[in-house]
N, C-alpha and C. Protein backbone atom coordinates (compact mmCIF):
# COMPACT_ATOMS: atom_id res chain seq x y z
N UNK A 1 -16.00 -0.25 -124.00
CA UNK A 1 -14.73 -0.27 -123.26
C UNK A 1 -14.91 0.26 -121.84
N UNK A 2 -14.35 -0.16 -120.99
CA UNK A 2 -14.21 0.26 -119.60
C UNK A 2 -13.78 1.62 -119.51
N UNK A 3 -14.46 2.40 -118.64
CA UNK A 3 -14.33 3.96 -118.74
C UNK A 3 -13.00 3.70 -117.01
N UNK A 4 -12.05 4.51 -117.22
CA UNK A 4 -10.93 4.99 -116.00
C UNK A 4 -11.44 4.40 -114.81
N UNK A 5 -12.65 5.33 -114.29
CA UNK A 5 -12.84 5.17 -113.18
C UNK A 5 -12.86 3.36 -112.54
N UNK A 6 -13.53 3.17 -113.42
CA UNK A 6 -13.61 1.56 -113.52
C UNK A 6 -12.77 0.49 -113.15
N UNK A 7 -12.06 0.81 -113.98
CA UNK A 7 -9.92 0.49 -114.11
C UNK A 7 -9.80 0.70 -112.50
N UNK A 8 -10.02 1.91 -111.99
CA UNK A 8 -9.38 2.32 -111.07
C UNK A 8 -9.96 1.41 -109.92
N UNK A 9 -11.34 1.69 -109.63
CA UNK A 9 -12.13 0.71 -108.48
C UNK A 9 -11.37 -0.42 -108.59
N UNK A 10 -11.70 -1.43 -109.85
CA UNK A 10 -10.78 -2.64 -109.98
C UNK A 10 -9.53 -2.45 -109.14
N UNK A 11 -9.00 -1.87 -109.89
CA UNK A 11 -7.23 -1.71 -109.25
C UNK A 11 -7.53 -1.55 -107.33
N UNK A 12 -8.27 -0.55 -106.97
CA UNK A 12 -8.69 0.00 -105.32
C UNK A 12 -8.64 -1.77 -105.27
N UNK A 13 -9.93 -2.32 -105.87
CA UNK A 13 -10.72 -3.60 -105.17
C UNK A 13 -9.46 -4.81 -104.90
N UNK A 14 -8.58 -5.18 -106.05
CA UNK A 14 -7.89 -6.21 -105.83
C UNK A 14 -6.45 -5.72 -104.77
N UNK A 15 -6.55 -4.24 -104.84
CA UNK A 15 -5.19 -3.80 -103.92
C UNK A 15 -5.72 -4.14 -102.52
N UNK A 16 -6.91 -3.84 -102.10
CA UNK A 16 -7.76 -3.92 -100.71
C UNK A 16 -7.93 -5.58 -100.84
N UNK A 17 -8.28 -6.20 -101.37
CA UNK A 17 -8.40 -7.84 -100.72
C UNK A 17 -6.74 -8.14 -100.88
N UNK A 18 -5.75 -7.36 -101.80
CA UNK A 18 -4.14 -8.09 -101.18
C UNK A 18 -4.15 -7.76 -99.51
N UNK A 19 -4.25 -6.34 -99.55
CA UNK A 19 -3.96 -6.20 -98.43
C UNK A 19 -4.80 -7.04 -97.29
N UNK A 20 -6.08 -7.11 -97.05
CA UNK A 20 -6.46 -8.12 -96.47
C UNK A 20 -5.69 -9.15 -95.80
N UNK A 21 -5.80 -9.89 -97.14
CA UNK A 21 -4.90 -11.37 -97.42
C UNK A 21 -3.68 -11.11 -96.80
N UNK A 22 -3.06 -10.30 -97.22
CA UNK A 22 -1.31 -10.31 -96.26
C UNK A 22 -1.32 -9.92 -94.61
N UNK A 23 -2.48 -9.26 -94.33
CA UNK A 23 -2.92 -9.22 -93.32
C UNK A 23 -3.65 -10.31 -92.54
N UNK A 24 -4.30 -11.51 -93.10
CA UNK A 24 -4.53 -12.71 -91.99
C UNK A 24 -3.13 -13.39 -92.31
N UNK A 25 -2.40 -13.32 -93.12
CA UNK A 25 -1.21 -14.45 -92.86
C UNK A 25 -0.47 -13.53 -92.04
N UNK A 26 -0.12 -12.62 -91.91
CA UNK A 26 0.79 -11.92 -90.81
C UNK A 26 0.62 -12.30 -89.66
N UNK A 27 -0.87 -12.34 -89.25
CA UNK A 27 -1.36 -12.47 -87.59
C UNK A 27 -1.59 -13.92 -87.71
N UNK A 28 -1.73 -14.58 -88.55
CA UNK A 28 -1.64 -16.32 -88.38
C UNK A 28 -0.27 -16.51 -88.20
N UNK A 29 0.59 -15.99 -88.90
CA UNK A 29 2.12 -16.20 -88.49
C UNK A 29 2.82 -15.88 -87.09
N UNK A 30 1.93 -14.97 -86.64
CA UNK A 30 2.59 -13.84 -85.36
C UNK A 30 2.00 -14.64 -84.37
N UNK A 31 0.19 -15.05 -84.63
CA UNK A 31 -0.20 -15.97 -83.94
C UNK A 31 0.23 -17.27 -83.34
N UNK A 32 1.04 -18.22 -84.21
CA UNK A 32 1.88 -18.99 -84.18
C UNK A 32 3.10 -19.21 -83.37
N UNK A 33 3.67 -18.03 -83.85
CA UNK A 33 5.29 -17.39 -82.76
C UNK A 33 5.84 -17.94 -84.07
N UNK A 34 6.05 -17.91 -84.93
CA UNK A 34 7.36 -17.84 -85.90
C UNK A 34 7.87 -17.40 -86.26
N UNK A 35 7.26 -15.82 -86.47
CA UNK A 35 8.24 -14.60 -86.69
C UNK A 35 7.97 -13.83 -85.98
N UNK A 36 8.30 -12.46 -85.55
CA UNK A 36 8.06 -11.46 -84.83
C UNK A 36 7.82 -10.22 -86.30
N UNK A 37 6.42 -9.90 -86.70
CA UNK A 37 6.48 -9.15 -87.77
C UNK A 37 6.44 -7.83 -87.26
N UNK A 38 5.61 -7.76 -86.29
CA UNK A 38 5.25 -6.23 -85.29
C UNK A 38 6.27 -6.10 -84.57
């Protein structure tokens, strides 16, 4: 079985590539001029 820490990196790893990810569509969007997110 997967020991905590494990769980946890996982959880770090997929929270850090969301954030990423919501981070190039923000500046592709801002890039654009369609919204003003900043």
């Amino acid at each position: 079985p997967p020991t905590p820490s494990r769980i946890w990196d996982r959880r770090v790893a997929s929270l850090a590539i969301l954030l990423v990810f919501l981070t190039q569509v923000a500046l592709a969007f801002q890039r654009d001029g369609r919204f003003d997110l900043f």
